[in-house]
Protein backbone atom coordinates (compact mmCIF):
# COMPACT_ATOMS: atom_id res chain seq x y z
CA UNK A 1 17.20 -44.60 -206.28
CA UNK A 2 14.07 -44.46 -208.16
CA UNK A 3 13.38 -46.21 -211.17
CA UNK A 4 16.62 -48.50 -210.11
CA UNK A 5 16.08 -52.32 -211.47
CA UNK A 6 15.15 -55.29 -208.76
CA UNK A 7 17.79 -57.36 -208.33
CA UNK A 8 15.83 -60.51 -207.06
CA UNK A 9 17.52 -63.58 -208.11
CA UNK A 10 21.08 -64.89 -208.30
CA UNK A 11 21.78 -64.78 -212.16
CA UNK A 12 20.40 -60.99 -211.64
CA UNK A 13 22.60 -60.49 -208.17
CA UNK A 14 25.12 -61.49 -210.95
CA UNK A 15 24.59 -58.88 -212.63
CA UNK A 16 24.24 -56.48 -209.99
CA UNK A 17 27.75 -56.83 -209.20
CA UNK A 18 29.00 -56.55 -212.24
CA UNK A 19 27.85 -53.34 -213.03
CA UNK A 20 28.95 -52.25 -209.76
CA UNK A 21 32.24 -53.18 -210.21
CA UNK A 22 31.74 -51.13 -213.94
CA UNK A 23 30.28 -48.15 -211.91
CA UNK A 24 33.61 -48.11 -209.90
CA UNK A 25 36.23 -47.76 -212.55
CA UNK A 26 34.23 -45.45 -214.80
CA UNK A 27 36.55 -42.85 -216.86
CA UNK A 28 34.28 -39.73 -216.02
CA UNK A 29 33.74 -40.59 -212.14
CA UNK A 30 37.61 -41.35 -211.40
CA UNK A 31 38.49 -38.52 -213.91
CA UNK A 32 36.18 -36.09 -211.83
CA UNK A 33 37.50 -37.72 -208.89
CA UNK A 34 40.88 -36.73 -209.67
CA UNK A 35 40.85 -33.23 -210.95
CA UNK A 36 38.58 -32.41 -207.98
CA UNK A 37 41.65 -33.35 -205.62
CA UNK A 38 44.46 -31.85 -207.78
CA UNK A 39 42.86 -29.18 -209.51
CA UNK A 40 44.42 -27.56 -212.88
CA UNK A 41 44.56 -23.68 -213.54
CA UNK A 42 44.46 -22.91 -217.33
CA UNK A 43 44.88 -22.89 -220.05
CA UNK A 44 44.98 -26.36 -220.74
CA UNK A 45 44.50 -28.83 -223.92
CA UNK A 46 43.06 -31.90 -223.65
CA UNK A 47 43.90 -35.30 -225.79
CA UNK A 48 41.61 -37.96 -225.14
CA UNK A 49 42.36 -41.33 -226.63
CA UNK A 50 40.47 -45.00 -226.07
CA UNK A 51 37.31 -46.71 -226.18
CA UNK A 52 36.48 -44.50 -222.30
CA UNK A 53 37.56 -41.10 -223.96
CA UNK A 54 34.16 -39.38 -224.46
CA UNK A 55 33.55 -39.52 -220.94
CA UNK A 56 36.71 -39.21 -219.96
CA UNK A 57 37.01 -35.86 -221.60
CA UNK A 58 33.50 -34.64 -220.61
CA UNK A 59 34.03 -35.21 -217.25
CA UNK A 60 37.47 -33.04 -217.51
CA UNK A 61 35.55 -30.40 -219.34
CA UNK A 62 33.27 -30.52 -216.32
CA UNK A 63 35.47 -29.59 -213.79
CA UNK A 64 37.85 -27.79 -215.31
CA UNK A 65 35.16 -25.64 -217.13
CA UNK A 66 36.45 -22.29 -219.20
CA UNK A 67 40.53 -23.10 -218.32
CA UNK A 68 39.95 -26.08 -221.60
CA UNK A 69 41.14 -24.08 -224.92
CA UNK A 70 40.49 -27.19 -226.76
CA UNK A 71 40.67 -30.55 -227.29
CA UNK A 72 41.25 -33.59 -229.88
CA UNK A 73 39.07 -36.98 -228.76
CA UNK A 74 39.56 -40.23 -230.70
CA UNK A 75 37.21 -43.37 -229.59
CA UNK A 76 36.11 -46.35 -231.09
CA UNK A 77 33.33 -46.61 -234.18
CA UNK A 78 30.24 -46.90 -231.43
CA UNK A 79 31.59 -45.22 -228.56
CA UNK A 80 31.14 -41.42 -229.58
CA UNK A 81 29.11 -38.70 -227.34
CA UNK A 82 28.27 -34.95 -227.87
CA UNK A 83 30.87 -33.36 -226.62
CA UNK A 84 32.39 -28.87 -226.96
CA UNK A 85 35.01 -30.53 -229.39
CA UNK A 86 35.19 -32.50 -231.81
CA UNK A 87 35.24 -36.67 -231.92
CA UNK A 88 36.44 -38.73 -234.41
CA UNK A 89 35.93 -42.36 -234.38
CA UNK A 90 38.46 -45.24 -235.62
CA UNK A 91 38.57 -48.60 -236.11
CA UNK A 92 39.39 -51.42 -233.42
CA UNK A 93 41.03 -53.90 -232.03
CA UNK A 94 42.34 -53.32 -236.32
CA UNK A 95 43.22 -49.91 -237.26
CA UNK A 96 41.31 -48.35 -240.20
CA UNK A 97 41.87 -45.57 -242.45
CA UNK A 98 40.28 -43.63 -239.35
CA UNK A 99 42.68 -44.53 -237.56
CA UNK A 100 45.61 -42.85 -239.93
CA UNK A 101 43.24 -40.08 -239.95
CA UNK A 102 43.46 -39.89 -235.98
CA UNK A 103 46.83 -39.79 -236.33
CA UNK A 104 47.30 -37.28 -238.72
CA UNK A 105 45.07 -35.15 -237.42
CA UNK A 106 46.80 -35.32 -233.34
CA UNK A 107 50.10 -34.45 -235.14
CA UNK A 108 48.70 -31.26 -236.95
CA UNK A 109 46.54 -30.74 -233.48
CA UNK A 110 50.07 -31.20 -231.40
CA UNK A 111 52.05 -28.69 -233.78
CA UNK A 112 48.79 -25.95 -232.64
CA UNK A 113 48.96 -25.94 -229.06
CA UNK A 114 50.05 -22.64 -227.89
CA UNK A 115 53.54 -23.51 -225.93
CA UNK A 116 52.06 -21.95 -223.14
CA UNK A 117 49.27 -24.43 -222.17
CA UNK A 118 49.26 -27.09 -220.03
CA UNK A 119 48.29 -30.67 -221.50
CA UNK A 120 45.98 -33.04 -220.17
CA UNK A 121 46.26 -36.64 -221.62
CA UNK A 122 43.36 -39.04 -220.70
CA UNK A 123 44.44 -42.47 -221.96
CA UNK A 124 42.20 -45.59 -222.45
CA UNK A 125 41.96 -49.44 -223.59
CA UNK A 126 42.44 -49.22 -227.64
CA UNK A 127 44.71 -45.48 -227.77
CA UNK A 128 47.24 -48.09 -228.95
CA UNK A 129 45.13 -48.66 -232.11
CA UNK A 130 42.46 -45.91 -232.55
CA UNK A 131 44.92 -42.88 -233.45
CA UNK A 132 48.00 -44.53 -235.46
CA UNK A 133 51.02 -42.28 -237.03
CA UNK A 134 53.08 -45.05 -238.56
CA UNK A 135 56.48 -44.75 -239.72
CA UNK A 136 57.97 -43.79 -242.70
CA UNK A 137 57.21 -47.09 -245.19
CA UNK A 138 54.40 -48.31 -242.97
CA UNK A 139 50.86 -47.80 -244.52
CA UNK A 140 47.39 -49.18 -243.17
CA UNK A 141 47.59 -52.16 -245.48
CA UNK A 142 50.92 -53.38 -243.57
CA UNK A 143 49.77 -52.13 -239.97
CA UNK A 144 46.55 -54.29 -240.32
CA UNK A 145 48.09 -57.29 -241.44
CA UNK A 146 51.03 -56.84 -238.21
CA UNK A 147 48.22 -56.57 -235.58
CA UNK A 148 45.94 -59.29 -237.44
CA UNK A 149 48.69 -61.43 -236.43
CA UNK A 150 49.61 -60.37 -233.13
CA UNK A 151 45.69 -60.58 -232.35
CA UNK A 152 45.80 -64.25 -233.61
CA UNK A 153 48.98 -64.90 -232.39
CA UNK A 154 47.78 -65.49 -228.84
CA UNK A 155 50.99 -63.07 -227.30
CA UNK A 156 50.14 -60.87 -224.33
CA UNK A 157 49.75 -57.09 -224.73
CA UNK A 158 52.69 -56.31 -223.38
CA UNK A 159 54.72 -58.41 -226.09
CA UNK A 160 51.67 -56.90 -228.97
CA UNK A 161 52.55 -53.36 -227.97
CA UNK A 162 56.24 -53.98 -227.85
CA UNK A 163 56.13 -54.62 -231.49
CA UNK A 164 53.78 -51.72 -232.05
CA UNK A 165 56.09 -49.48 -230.50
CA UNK A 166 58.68 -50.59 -232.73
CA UNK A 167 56.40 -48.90 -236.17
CA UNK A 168 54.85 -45.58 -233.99
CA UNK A 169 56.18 -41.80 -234.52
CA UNK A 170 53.97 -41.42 -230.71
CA UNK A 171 54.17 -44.43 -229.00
CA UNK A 172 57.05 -45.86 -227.15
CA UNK A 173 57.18 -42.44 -224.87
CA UNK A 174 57.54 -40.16 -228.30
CA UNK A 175 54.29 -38.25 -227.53
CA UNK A 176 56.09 -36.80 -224.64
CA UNK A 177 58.68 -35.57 -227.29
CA UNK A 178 56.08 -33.55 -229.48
CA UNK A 179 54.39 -32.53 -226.64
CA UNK A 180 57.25 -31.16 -225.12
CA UNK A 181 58.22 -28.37 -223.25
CA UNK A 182 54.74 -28.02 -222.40
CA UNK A 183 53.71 -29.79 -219.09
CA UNK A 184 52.02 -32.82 -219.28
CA UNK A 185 49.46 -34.51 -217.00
CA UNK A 186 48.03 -38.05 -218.13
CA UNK A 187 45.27 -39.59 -216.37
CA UNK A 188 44.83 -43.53 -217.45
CA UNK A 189 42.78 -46.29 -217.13
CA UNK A 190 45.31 -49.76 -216.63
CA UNK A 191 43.76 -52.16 -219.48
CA UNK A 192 46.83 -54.10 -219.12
CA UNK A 193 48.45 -57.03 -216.30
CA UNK A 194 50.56 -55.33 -213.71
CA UNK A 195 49.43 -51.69 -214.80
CA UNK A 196 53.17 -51.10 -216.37
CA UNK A 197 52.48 -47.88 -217.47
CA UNK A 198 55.28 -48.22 -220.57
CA UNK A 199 52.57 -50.80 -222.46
CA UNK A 200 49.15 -48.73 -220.89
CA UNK A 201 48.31 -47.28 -224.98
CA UNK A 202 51.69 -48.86 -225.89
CA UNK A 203 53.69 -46.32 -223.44
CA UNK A 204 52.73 -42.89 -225.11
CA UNK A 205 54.57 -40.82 -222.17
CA UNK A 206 56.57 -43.41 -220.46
CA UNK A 207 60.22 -43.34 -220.65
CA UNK A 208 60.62 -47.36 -221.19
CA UNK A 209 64.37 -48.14 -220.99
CA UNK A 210 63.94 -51.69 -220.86
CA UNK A 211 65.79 -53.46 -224.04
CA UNK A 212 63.92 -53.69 -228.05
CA UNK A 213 62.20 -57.05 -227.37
CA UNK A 214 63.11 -59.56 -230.79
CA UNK A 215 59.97 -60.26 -232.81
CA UNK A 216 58.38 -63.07 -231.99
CA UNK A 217 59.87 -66.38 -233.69
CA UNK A 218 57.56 -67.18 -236.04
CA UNK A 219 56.47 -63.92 -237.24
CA UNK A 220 56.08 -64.01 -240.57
CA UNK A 221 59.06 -63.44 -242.73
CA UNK A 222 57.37 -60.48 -245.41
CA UNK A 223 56.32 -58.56 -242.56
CA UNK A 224 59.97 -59.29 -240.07
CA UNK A 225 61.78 -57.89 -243.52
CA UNK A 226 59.26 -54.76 -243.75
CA UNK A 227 59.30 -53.95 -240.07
CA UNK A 228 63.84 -54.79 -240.03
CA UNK A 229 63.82 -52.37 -243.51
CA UNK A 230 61.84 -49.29 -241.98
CA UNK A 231 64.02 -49.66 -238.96
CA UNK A 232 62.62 -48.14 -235.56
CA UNK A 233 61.90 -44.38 -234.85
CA UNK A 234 64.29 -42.06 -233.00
CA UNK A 235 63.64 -42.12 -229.15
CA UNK A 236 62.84 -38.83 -227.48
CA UNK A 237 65.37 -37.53 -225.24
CA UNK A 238 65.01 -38.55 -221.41
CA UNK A 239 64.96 -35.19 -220.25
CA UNK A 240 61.72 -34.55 -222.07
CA UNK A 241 59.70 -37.14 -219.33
CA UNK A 242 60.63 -34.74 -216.92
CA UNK A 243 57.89 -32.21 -218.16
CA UNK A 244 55.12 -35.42 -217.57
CA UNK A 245 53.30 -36.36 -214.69
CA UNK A 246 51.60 -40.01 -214.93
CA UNK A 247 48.92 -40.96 -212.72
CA UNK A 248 46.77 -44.28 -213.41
CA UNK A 249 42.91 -43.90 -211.93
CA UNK A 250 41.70 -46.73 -212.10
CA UNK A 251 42.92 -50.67 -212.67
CA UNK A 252 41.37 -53.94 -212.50
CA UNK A 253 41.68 -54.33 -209.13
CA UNK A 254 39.61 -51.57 -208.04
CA UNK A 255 37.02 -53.24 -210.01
CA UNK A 256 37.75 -56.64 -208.83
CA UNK A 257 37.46 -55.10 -204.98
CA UNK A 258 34.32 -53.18 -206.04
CA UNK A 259 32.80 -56.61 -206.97
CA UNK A 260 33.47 -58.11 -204.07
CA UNK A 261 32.18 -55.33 -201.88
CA UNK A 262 28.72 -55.46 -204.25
CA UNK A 263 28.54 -59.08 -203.33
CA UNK A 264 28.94 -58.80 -199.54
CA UNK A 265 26.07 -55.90 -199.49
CA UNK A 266 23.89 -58.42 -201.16
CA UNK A 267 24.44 -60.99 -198.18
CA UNK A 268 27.50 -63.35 -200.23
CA UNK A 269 30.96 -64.24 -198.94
CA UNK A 270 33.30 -62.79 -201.06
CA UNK A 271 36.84 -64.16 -202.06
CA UNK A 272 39.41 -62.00 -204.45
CA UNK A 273 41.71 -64.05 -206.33
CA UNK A 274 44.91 -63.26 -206.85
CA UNK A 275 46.92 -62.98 -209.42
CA UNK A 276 45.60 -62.26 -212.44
CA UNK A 277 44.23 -64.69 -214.62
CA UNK A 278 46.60 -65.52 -218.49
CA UNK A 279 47.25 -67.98 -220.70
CA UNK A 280 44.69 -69.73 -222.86
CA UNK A 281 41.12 -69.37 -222.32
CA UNK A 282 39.57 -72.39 -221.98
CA UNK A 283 42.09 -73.72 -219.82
CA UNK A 284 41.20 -71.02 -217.23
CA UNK A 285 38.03 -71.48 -217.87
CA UNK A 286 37.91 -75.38 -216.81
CA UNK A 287 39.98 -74.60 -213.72
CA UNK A 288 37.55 -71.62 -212.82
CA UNK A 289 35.05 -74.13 -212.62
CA UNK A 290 36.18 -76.69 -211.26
CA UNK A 291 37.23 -74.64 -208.31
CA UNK A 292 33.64 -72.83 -208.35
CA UNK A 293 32.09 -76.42 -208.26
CA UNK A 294 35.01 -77.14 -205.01
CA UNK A 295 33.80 -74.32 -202.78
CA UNK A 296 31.25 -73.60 -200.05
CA UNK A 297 27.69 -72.00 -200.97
CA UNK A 298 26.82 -68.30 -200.83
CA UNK A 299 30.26 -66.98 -201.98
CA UNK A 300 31.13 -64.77 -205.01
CA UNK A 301 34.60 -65.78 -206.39
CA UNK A 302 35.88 -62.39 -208.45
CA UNK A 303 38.62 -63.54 -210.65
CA UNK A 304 40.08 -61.09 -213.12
CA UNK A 305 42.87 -60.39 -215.71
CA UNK A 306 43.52 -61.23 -219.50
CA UNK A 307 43.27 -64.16 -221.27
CA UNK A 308 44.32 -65.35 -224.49
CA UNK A 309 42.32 -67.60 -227.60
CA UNK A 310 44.96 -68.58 -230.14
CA UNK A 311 42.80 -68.27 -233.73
CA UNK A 312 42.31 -70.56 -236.32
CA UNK A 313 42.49 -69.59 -240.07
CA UNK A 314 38.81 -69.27 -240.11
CA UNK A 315 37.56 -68.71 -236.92
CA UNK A 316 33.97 -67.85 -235.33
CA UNK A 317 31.99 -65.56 -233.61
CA UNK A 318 32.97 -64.87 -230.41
CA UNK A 319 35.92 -63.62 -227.97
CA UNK A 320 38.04 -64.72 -225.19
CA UNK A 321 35.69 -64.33 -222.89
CA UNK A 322 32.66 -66.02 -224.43
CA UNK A 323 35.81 -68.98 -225.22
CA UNK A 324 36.07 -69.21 -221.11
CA UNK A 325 32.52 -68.93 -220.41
CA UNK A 326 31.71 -71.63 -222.64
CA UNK A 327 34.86 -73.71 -221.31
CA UNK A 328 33.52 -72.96 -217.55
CA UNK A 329 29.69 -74.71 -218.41
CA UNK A 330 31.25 -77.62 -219.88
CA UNK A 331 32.24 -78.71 -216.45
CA UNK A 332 29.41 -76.91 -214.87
CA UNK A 333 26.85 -78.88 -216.83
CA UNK A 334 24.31 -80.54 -214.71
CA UNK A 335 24.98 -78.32 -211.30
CA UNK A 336 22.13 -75.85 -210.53
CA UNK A 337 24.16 -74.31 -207.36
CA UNK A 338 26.82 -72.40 -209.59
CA UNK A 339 26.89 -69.64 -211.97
CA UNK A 340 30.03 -67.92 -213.75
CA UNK A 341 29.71 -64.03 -215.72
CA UNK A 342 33.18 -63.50 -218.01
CA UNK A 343 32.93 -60.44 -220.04
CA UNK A 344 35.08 -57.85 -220.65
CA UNK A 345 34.93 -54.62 -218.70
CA UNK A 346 34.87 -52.01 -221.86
CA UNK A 347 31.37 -53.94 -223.04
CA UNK A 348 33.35 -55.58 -226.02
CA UNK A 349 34.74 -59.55 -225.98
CA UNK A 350 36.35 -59.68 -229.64
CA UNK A 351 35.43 -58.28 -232.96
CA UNK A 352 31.66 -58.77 -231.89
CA UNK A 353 29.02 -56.39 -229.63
CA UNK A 354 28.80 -58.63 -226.58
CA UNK A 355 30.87 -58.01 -223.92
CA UNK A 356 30.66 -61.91 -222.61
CA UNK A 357 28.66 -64.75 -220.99
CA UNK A 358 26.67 -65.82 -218.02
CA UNK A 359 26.61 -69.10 -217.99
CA UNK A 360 25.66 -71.78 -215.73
CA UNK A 361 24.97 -75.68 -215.17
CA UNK A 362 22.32 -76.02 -218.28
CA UNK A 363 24.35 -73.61 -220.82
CA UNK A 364 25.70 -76.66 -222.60
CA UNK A 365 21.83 -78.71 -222.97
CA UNK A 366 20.29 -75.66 -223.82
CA UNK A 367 23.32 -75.36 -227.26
CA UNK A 368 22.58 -79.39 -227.75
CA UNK A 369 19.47 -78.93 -228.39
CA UNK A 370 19.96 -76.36 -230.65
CA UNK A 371 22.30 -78.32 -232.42
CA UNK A 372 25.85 -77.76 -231.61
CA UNK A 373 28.30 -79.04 -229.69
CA UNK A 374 30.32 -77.12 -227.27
CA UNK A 375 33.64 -78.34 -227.81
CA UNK A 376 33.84 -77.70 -231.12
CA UNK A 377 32.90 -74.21 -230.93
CA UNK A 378 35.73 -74.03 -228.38
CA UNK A 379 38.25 -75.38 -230.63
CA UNK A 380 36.93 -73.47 -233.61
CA UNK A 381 36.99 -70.18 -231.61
CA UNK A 382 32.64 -70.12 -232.20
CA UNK A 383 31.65 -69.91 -228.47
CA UNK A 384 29.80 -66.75 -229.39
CA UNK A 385 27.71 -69.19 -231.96
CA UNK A 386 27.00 -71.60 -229.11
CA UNK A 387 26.20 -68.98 -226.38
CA UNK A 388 23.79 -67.20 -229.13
CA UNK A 389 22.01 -70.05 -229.16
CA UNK A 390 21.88 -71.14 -225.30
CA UNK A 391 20.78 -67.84 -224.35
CA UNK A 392 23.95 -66.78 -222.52
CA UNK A 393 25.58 -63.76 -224.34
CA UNK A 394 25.80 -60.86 -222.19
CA UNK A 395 25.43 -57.22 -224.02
CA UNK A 396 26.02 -53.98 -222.43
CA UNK A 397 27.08 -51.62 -224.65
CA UNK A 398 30.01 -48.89 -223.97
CA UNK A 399 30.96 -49.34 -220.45
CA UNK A 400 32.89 -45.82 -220.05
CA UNK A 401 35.97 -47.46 -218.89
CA UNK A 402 37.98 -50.83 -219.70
CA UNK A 403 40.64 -52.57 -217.06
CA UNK A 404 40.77 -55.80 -218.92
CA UNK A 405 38.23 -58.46 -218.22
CA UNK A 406 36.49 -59.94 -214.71
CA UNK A 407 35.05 -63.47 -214.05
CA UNK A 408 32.40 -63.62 -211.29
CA UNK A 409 31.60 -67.10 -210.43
CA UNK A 410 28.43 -67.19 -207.72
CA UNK A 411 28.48 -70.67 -205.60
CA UNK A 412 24.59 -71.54 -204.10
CA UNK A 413 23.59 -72.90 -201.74
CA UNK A 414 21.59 -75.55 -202.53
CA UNK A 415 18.05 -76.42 -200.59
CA UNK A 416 17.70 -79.91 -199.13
């Protein structure tokens, strides 16, 4: 393709895979992709909601052409295109007043559509946060200080949005309610382990009959009394998930096979691993490496899934993946033959704008010298602080989709 970069060395063959394995999942291509196959006849009403919605909404628009009446698109702050309708942009991974606004503003959108009209529902990473319609006694004060914890509290999302669903007038499957009798198609990117679709945007139009989980143990006793006083929202009626069809377009391991396939057109081995990748992130990210470091030359390893960074009171710059990367060149320190990318496939790795690290066998000399030391960024959740100053932070911008994180470790081989 003309004008297309030069991929000439490993850290940028690196790269080149990476974005491949982006290019792969992207909301507007499998959106396309889909309504191409199964095609809609009008009129139909779009929601779009998550950090891929703009493009997950144009591409509908697209294909579907005059059959859209009209459409309500929430992203996150950054993440907005031009689009026929309206976009309003909230706040994440915490909800802002946006966010309530979001909310309100689907419920008056939802009691508009004619009862006629089909609905198409394209969910993405963040819907669980970026359009909020708490409960009765729940304001944005109390729903930011309940998801600063559960951010900090190191759980995985499916134990987050089972407390979220637990405080939502649309999550938990009550969407499907409102939106009912109309039929319902939702396409979704997977942003979470397992693609469970009941805790995909905190199960929006999943009938999830699995038991209330408790609150954690030590969630803090002001905010167990709130969320025990305000009690839990009415569930819909199971008959109205008959009216929904659910179909998930693209997940983490079409990006992790995407990578792979990248890396064997640019002459590597390639080796998938399997399962996905939890718990805390420097501990993966020391294992990661040390089985980089064990393995044969000219092989990409593609390692993917969600990882967790347990906060301090006062932590740092940086995310969970910039806390593995960092992790990883501790023990790669002093090997030239290996290199590892973690980053975040929606462009984002915590509250900052980088969506990760490359890092590889001088990351941790190259922060020395500028004055830090690696394992107390680790331990004071500042790997993005460290990686700023070695050089390593990798920045892409809005990705167009998000299926959790990938790691891509290259192994060299090295010349005699």
């Amino acid at each position: 393709m003309s004008g297309a970069p030069r991929y000439r060395g490993p850290r940028d063959h690196l790269l080149s895979i990476f974005h491949s394995a982006l290019a792969a999942v992207h909301g507007a291509s499998r959106v396309e992709a889909f309504l191409r196959a199964h095609p809609l006849t009008g009129p139909v009403c779009i929601i779009a909601l998550g950090k891929a919605a703009c493009p997950m909404a144009r591409a509908a628009g697209e294909v579907l052409g005059a059959a859209v009446g009209d459409a309500w698109v929430v992203t996150k702050h950054g993440h907005a295109e031009v689009l026929p309708w309206p976009v309003l942009e909230a706040g994440h991974p915490l909800p802002d007043i946006r966010s309530i606004e979001a909310g309100s503003g689907l419920l008056d959108y939802i009691g508009r559509l004619p009862r006629e009209a089909s609905v198409l529902v394209l969910l993405s990473g963040g819907a669980s946060v970026l359009a909020e319609c708490p409960t009765c006694g729940i304001g944005l004060i109390e729903l930011r200080a309940i998801n600063e914890w559960l951010l900090a509290s190191g759980l995985d999302i499916a134990a987050i949005n089972a407390v979220r669903k637990r405080l939502s007038l649309i999550k938990g499957g009550r969407l499907a309610g409102l939106l009912a009798p109309r039929p319902v198609l939702c396409l979704a990117i997977s942003d979470v382990p397992g693609n469970d679709a009941a805790t995909i945007g905190s199960g929006l139009l999943v009938n999830d009959v699995r038991p209330v989980m408790a609150l954690p143990e030590d969630f803090p006793p002001l905010l167990r009394a709130l969320i025990e006083h305000v009690g839990q929202p009415a569930d819909p009626e199971p008959s109205v998930f008959g009216n929904v069809r659910y179909h998930i377009v693209a997940t983490l391991e079409d990006a992790m096979q995407a990578a792979a396939d990248a890396a064997r057109g640019l002459g590597y081995r390639a080796i998938v691993h399997a399962p996905a990748i939890r718990g805390d992130a420097a501990e993966n990210g020391r294992r990661i490496a040390r089985e980089l470091l064990g393995s044969s030359g000219m092989t990409l390893h593609v390692w993917g899934g969600e990882t967790g960074v347990r906060l301090p009171p006062h932590p740092g710059r940086g995310g969970r993946n910039q806390s593995l990367a960092l992790a990883a060149a501790t023990r790669l320190r002093g090997h030239g033959d290996a290199l590892l990318l973690a980053a975040g496939t929606d462009g984002s790795d915590g509250p900052g704008i980088d969506a990760g690290a490359l890092v590889d066998g001088g990351t941790v000399d190259r922060g020395r010298a500028a004055g830090l030391d690696e394992e107390t960024a680790i331990s004071s959740a500042d790997a993005g602080s460290f990686l700023d100053a070695s050089a390593d932070l990798l920045y892409t911008g809005p990705t167009g989709t998000n299926v959790t994180d990938l790691v891509l470790g290259l192994k060299l081989a090295l010349r005699e």
